[in-house]
PDB file of N, CA and C in Angstrom:
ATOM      1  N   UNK A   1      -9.851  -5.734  -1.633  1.00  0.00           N
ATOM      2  CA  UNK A   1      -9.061  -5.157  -0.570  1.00  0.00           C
ATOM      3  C   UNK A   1      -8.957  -3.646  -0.794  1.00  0.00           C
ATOM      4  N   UNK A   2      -9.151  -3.007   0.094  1.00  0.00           N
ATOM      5  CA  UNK A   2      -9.079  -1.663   0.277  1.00  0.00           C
ATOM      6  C   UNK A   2      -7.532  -1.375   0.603  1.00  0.00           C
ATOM      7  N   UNK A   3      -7.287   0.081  -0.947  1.00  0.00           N
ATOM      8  CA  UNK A   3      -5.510   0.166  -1.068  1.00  0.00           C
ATOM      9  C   UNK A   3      -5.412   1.206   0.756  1.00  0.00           C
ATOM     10  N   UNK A   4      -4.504   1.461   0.758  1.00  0.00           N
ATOM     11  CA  UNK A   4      -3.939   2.188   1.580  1.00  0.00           C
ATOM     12  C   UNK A   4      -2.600   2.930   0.855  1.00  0.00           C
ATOM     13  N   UNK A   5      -3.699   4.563   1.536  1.00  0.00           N
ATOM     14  CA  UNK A   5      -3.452   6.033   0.868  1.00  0.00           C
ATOM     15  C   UNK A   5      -2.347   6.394   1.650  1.00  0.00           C
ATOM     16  N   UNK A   6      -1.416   7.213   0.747  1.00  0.00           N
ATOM     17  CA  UNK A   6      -0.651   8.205   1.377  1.00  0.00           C
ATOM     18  C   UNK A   6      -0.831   9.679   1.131  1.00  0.00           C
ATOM     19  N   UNK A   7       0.086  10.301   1.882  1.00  0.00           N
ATOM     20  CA  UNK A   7      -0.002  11.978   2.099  1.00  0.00           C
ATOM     21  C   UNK A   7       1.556  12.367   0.764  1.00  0.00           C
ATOM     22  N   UNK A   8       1.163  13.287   0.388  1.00  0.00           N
ATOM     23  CA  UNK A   8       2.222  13.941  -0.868  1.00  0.00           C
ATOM     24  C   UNK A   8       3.196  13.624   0.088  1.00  0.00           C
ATOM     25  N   UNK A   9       4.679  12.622  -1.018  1.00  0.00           N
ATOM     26  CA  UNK A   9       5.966  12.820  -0.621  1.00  0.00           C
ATOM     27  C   UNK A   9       6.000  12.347   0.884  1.00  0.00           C
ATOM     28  N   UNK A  10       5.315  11.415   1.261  1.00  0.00           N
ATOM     29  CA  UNK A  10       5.187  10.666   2.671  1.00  0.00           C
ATOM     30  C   UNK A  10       4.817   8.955   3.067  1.00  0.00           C
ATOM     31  N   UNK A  11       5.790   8.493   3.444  1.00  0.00           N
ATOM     32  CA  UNK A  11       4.923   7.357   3.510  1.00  0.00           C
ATOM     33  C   UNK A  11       5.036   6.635   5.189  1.00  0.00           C
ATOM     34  N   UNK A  12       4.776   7.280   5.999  1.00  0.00           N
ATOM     35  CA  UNK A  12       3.975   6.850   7.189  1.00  0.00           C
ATOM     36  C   UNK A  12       2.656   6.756   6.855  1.00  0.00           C
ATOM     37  N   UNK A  13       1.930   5.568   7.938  1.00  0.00           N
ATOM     38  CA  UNK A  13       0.512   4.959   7.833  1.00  0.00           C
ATOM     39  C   UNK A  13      -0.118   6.287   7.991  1.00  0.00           C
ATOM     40  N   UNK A  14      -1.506   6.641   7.628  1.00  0.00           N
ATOM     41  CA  UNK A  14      -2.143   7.657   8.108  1.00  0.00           C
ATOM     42  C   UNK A  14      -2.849   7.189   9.126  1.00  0.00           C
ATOM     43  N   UNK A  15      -3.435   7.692  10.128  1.00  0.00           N
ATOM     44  CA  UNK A  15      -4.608   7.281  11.560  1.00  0.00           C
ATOM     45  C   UNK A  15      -5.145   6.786  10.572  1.00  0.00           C
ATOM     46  N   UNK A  16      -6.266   7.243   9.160  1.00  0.00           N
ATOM     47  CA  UNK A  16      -7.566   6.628   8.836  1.00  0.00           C
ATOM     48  C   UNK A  16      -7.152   5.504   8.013  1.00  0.00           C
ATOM     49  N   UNK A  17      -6.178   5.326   7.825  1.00  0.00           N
ATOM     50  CA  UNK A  17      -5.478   3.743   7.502  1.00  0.00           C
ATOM     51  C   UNK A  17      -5.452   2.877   8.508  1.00  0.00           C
ATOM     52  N   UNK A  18      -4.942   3.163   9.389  1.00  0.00           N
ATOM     53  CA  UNK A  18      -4.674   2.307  10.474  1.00  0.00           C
ATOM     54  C   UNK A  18      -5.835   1.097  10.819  1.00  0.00           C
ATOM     55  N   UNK A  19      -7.192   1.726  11.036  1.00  0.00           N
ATOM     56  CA  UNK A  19      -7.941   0.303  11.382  1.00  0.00           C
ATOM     57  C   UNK A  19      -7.943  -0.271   9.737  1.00  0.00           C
ATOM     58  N   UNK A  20      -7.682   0.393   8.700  1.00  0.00           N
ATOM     59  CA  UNK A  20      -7.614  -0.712   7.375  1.00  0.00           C
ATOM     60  C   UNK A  20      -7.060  -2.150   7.661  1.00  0.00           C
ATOM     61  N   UNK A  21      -5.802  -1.016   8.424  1.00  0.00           N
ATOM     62  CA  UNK A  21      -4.625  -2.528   8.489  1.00  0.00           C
ATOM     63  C   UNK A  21      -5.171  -3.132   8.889  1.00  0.00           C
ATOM     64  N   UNK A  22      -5.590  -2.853  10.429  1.00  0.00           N
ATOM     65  CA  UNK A  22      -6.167  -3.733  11.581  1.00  0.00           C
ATOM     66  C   UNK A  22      -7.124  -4.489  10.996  1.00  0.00           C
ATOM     67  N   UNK A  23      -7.930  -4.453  10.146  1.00  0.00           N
ATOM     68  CA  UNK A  23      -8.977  -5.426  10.086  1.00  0.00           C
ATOM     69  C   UNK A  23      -8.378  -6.161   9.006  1.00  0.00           C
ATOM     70  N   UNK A  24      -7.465  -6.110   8.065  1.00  0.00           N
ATOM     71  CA  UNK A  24      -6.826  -6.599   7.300  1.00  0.00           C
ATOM     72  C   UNK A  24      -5.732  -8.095   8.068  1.00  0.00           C
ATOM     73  N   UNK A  25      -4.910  -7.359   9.146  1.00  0.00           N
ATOM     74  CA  UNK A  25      -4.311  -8.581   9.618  1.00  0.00           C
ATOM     75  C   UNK A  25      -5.306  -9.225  10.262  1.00  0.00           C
ATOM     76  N   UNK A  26      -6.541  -9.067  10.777  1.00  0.00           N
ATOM     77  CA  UNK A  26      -7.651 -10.068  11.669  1.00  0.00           C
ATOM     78  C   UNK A  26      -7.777 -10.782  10.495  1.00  0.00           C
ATOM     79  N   UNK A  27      -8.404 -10.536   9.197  1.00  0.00           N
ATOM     80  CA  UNK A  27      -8.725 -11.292   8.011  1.00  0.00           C
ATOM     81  C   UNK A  27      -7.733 -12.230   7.702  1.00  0.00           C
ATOM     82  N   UNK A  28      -6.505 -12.054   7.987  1.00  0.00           N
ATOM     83  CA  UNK A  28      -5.306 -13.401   7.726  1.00  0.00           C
ATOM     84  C   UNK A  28      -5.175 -13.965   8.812  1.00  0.00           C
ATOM     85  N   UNK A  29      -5.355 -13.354   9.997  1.00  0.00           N
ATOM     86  CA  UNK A  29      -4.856 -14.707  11.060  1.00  0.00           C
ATOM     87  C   UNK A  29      -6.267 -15.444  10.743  1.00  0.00           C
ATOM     88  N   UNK A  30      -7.702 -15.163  10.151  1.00  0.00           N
ATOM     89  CA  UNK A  30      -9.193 -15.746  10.379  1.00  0.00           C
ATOM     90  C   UNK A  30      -8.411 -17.027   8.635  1.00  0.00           C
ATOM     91  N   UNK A  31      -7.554 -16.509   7.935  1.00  0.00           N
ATOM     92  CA  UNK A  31      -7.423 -17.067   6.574  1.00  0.00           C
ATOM     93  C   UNK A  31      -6.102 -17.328   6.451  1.00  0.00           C
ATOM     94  N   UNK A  32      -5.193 -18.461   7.045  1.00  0.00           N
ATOM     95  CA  UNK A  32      -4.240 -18.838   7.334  1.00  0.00           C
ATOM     96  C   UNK A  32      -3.378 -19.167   5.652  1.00  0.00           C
ATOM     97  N   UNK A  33      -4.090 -19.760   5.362  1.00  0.00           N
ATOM     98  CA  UNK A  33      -3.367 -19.699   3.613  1.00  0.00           C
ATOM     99  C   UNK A  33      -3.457 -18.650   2.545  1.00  0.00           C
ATOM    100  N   UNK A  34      -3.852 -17.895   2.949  1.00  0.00           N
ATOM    101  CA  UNK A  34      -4.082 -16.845   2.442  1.00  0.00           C
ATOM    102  C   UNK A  34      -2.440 -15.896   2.530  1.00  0.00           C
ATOM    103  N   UNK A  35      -1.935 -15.533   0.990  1.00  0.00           N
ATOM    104  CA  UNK A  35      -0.830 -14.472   1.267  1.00  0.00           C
ATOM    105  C   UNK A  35      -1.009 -13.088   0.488  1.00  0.00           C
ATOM    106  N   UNK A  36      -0.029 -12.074   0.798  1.00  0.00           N
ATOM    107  CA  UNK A  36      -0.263 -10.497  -0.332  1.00  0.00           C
ATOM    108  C   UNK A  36       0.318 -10.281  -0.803  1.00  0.00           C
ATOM    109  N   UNK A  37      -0.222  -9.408  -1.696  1.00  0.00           N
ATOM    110  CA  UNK A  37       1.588  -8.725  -2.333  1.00  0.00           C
ATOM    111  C   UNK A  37       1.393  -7.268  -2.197  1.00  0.00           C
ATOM    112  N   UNK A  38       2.206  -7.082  -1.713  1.00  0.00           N
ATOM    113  CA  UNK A  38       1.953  -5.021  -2.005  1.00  0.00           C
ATOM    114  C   UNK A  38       2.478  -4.355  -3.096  1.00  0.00           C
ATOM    115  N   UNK A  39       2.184  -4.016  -3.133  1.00  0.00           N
ATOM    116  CA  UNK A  39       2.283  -3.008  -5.072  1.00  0.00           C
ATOM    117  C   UNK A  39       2.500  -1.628  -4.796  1.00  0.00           C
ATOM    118  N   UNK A  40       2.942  -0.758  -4.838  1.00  0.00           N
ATOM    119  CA  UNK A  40       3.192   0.461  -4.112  1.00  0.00           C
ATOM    120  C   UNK A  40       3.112   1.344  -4.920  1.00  0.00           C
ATOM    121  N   UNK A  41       2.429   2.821  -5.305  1.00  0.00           N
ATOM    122  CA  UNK A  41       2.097   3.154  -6.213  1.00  0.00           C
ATOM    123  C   UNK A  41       2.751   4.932  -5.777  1.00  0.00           C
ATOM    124  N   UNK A  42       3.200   5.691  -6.596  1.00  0.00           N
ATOM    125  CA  UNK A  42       3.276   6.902  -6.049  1.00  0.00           C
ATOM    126  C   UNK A  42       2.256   8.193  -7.580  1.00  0.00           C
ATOM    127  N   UNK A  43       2.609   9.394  -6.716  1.00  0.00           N
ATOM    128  CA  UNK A  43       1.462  10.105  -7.388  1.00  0.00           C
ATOM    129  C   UNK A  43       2.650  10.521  -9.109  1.00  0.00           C
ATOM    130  N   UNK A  44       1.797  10.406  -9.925  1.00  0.00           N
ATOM    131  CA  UNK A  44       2.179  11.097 -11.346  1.00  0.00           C
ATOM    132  C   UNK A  44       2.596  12.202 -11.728  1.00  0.00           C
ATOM    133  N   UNK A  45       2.025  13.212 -11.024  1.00  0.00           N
ATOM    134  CA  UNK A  45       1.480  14.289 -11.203  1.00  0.00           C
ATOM    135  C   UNK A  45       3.062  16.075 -10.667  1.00  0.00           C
ATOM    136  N   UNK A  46       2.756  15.224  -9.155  1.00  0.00           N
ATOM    137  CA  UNK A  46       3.811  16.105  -8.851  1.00  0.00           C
ATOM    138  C   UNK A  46       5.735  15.686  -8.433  1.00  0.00           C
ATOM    139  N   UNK A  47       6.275  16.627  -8.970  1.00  0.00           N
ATOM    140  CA  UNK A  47       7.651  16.271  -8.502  1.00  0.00           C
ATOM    141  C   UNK A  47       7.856  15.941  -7.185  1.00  0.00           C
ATOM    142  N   UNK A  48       8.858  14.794  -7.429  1.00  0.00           N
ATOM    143  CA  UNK A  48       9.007  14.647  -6.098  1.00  0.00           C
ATOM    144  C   UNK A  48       8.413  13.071  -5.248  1.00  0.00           C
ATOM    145  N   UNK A  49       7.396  13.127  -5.856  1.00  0.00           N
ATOM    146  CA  UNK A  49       6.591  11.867  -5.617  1.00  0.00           C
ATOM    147  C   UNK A  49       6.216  10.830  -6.686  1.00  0.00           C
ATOM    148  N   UNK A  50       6.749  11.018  -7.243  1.00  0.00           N
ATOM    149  CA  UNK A  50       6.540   9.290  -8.160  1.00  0.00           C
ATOM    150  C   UNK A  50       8.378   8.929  -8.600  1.00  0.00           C
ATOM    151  N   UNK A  51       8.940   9.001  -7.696  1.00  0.00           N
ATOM    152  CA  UNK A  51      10.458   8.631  -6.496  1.00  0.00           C
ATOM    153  C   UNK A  51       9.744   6.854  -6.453  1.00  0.00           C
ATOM    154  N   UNK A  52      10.733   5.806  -7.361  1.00  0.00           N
ATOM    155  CA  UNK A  52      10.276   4.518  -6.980  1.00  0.00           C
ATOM    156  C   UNK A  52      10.948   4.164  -5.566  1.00  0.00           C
ATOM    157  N   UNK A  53      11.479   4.407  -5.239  1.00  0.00           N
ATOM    158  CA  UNK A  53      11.839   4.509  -3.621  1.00  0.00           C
ATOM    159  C   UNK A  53      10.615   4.882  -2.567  1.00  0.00           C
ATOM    160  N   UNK A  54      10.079   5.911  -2.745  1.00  0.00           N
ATOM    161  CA  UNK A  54       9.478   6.834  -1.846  1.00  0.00           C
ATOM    162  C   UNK A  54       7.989   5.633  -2.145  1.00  0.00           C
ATOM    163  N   UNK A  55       7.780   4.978  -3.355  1.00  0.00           N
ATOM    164  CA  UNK A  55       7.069   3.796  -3.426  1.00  0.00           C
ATOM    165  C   UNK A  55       7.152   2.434  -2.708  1.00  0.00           C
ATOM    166  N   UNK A  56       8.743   2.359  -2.884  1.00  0.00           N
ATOM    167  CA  UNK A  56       9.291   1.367  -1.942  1.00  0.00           C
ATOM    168  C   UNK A  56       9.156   1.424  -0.027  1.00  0.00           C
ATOM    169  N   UNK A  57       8.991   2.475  -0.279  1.00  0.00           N
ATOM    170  CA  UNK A  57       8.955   3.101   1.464  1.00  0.00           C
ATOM    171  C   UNK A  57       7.416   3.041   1.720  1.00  0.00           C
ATOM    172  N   UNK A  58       6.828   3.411   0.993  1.00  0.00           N
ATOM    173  CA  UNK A  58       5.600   3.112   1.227  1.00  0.00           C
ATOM    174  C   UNK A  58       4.779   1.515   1.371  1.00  0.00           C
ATOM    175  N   UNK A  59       5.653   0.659   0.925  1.00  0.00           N
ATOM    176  CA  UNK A  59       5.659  -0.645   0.915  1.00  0.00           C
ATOM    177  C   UNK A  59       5.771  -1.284   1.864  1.00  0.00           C
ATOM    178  N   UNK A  60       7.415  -0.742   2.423  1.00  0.00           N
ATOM    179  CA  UNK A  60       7.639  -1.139   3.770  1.00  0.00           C
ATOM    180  C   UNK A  60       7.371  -1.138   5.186  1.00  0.00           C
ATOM    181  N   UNK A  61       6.470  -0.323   4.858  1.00  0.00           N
ATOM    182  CA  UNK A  61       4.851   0.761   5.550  1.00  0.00           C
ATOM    183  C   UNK A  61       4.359  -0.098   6.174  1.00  0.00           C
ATOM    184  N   UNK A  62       3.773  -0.073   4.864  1.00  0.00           N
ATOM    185  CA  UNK A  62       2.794  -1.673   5.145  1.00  0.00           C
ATOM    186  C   UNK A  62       2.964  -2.630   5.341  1.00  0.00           C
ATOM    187  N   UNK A  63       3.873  -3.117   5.072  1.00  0.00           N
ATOM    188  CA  UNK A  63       4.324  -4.625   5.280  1.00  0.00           C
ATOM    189  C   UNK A  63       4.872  -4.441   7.250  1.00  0.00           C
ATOM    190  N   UNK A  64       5.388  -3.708   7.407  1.00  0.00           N
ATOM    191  CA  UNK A  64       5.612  -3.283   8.832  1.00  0.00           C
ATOM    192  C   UNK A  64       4.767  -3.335   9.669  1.00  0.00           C
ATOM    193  N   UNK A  65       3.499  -2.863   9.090  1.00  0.00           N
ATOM    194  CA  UNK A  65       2.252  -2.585  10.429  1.00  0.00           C
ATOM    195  C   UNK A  65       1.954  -4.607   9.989  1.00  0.00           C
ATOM    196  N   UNK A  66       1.711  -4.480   9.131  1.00  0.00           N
ATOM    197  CA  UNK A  66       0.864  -6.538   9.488  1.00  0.00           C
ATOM    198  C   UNK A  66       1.911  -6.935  10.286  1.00  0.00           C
ATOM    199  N   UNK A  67       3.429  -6.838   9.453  1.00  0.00           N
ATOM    200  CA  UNK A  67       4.015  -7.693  10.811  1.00  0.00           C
ATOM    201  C   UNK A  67       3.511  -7.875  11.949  1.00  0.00           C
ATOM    202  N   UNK A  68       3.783  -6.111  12.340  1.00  0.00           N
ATOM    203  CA  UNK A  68       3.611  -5.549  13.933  1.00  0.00           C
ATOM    204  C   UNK A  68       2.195  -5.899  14.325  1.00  0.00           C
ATOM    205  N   UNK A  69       1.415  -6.260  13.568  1.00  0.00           N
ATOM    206  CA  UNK A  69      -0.165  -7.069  13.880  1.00  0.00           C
ATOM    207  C   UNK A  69       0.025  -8.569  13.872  1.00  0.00           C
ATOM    208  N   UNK A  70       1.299  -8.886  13.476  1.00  0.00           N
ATOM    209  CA  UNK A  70       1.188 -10.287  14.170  1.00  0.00           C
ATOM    210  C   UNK A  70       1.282 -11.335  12.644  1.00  0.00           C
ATOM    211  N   UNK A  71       1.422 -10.720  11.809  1.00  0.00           N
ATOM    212  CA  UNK A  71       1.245 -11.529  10.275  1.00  0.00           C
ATOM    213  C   UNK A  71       2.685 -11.698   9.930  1.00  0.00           C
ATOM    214  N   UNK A  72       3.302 -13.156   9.686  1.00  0.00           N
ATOM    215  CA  UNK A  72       4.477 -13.780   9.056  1.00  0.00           C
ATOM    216  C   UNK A  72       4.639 -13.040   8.148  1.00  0.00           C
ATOM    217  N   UNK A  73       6.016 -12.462   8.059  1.00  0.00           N
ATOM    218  CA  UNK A  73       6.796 -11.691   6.677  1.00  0.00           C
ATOM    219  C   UNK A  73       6.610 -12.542   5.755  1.00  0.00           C
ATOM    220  N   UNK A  74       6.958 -13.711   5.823  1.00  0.00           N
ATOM    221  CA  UNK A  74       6.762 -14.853   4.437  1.00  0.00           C
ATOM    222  C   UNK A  74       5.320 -14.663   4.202  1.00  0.00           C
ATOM    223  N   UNK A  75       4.238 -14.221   4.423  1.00  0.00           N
ATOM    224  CA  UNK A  75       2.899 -14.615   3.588  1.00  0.00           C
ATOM    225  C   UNK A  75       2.899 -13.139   3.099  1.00  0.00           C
ATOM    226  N   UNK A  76       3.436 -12.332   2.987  1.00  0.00           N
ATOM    227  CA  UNK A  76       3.699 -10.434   2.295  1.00  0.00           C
ATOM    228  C   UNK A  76       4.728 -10.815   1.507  1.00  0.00           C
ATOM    229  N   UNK A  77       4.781 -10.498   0.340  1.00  0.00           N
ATOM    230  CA  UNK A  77       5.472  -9.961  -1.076  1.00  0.00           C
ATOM    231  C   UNK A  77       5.544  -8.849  -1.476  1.00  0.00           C
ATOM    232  N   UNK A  78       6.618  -7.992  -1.817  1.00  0.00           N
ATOM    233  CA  UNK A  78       6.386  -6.974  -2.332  1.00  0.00           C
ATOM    234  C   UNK A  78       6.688  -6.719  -3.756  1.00  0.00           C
ATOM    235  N   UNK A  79       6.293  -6.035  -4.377  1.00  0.00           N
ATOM    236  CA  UNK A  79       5.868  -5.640  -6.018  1.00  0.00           C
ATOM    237  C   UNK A  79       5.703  -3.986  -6.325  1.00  0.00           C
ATOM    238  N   UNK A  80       7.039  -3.554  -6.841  1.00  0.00           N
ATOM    239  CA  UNK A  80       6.700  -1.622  -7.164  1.00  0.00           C
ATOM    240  C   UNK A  80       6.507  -1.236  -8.352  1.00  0.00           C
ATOM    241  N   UNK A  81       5.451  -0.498  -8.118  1.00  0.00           N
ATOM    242  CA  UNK A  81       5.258  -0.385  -9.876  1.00  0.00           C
ATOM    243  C   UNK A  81       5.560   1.346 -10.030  1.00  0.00           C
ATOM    244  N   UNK A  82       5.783   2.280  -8.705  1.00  0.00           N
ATOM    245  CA  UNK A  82       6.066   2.790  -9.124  1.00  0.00           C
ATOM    246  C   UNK A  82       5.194   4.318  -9.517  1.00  0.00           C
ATOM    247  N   UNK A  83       5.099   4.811 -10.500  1.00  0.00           N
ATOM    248  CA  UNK A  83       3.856   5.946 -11.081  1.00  0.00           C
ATOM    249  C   UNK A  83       3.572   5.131 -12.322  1.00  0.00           C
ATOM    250  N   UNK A  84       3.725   3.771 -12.824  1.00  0.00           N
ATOM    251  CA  UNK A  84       3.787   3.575 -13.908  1.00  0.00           C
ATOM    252  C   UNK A  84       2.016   3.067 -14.348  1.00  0.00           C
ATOM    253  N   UNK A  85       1.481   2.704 -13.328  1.00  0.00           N
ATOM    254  CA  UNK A  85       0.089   2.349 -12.606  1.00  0.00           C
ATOM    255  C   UNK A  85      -1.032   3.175 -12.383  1.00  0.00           C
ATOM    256  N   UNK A  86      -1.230   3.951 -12.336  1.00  0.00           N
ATOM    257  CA  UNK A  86      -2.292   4.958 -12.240  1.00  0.00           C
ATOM    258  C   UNK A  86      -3.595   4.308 -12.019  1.00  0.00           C
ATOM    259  N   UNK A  87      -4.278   4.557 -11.061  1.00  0.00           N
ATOM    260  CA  UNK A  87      -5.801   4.617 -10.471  1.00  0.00           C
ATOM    261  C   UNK A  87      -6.144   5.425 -11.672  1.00  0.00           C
ATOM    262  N   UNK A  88      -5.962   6.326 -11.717  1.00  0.00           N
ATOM    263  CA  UNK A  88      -6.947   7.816 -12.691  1.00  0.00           C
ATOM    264  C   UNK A  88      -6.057   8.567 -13.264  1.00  0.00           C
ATOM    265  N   UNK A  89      -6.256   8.947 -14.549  1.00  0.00           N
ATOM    266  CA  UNK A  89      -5.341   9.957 -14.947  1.00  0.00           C
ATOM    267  C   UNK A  89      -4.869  11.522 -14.633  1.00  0.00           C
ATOM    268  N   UNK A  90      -6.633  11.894 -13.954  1.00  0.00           N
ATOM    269  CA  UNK A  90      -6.819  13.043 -14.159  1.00  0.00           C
ATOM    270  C   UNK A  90      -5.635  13.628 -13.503  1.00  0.00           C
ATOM    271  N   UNK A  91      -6.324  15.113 -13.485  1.00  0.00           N
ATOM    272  CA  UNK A  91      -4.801  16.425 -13.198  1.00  0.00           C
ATOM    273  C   UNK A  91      -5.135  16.536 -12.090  1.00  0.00           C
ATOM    274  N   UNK A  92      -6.254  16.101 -11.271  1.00  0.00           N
ATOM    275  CA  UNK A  92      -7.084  17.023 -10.300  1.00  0.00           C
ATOM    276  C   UNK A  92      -6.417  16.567  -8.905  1.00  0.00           C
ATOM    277  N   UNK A  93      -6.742  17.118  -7.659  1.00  0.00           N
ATOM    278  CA  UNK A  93      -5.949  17.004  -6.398  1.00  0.00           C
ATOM    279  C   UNK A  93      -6.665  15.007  -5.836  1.00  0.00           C
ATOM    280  N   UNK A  94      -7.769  15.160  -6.353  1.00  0.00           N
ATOM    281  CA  UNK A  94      -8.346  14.015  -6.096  1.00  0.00           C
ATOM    282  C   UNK A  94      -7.725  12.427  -6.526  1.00  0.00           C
ATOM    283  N   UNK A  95      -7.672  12.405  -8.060  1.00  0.00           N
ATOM    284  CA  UNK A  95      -6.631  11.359  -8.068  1.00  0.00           C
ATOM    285  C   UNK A  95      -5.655  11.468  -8.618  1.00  0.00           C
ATOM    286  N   UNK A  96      -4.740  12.532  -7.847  1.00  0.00           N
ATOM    287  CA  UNK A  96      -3.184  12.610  -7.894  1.00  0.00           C
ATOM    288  C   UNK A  96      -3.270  11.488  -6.311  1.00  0.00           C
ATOM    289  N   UNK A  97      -4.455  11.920  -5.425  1.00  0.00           N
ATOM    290  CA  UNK A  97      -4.354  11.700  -3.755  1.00  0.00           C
ATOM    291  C   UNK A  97      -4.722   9.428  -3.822  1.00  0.00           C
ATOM    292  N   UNK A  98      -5.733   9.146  -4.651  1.00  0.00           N
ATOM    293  CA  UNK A  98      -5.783   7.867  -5.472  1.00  0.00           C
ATOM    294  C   UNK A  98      -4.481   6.951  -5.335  1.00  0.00           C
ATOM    295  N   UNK A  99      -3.816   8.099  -6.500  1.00  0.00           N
ATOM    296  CA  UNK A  99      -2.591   7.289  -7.174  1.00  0.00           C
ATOM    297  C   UNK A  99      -1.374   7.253  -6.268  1.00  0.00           C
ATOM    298  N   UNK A 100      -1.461   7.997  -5.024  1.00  0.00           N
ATOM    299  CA  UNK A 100      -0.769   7.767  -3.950  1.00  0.00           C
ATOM    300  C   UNK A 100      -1.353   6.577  -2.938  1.00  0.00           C
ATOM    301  N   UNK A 101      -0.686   5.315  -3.594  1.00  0.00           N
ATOM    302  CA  UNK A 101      -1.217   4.250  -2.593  1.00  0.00           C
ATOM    303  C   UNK A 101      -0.149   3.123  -2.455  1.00  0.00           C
ATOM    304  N   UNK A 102      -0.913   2.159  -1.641  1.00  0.00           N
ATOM    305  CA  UNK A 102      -0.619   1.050  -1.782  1.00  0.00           C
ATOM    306  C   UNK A 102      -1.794  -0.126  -1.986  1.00  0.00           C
ATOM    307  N   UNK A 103      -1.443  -1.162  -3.180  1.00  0.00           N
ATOM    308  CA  UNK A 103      -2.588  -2.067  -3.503  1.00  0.00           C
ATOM    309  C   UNK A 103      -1.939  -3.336  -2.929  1.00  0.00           C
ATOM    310  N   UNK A 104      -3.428  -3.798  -2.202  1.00  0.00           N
ATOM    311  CA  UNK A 104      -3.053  -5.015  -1.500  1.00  0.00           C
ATOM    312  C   UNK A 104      -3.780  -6.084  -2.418  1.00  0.00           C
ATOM    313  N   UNK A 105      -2.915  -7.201  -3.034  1.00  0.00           N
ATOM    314  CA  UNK A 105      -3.653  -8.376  -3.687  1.00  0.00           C
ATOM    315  C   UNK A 105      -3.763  -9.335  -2.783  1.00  0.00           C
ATOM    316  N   UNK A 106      -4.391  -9.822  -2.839  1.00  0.00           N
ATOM    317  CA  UNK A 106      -4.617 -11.525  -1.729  1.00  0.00           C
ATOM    318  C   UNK A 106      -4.675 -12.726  -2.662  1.00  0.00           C
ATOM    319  N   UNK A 107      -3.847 -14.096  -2.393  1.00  0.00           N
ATOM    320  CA  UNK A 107      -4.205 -15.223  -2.951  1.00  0.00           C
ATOM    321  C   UNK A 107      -3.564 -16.228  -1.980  1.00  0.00           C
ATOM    322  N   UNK A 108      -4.591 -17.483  -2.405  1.00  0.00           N
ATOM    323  CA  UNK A 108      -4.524 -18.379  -1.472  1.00  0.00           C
ATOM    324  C   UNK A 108      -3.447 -19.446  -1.781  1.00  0.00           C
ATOM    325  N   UNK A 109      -2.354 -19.749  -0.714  1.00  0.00           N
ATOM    326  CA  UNK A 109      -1.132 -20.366  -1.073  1.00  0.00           C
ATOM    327  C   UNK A 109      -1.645 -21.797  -1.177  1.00  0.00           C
TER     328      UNK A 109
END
């Protein structure tokens, strides 16, 4: 599953997220036992943003748009880990932008 990125200190969907979602909730209404968990990740690097809240918000992000695509709250879980998680360590603008996400797991109920 492809995570879904955020913008520094933001957690509205971005446009180039958006068909993520979209093809993401088609894949569960096509996989009915199928549920997620979202994991919500914020960046390391700069103040301000690795806020386990501002992780939490980013969670609720997501879990918002499947709803709003039509996917039962009961088959979404959520799980924050926080900055504690890191994609990449590095210093660089690239994966500070990584470690600003959300990871979608899938398993079959």
């Amino acid at each position: 599953m492809d995570n879904v990125q955020f913008e520094w200190q933001r957690a509205d969907i971005q446009p180039k997220c958006e068909l993520k979602i979209a093809k993401l909730a088609t894949w569960m209404k096509e996989n009915p036992t199928v549920s997620l968990a979202l994991d919500g990740h914020s960046d390391d690097a700069r103040a301000n943003d690795e806020d386990a809240t501002l992780a939490a918000r980013r969670v609720r992000a997501v879990r918002g748009a499947l709803v709003a695509a039509g996917i039962a709250p009961g088959r979404i879980s959520d799980g924050l880990y926080g900055r504690s998680e890191p994609v990449c360590r590095d210093n660089s603008t690239v994966c500070r932008e990584l470690n600003r996400r959300v990871e979608i797991l899938a398993a079959r109920r």
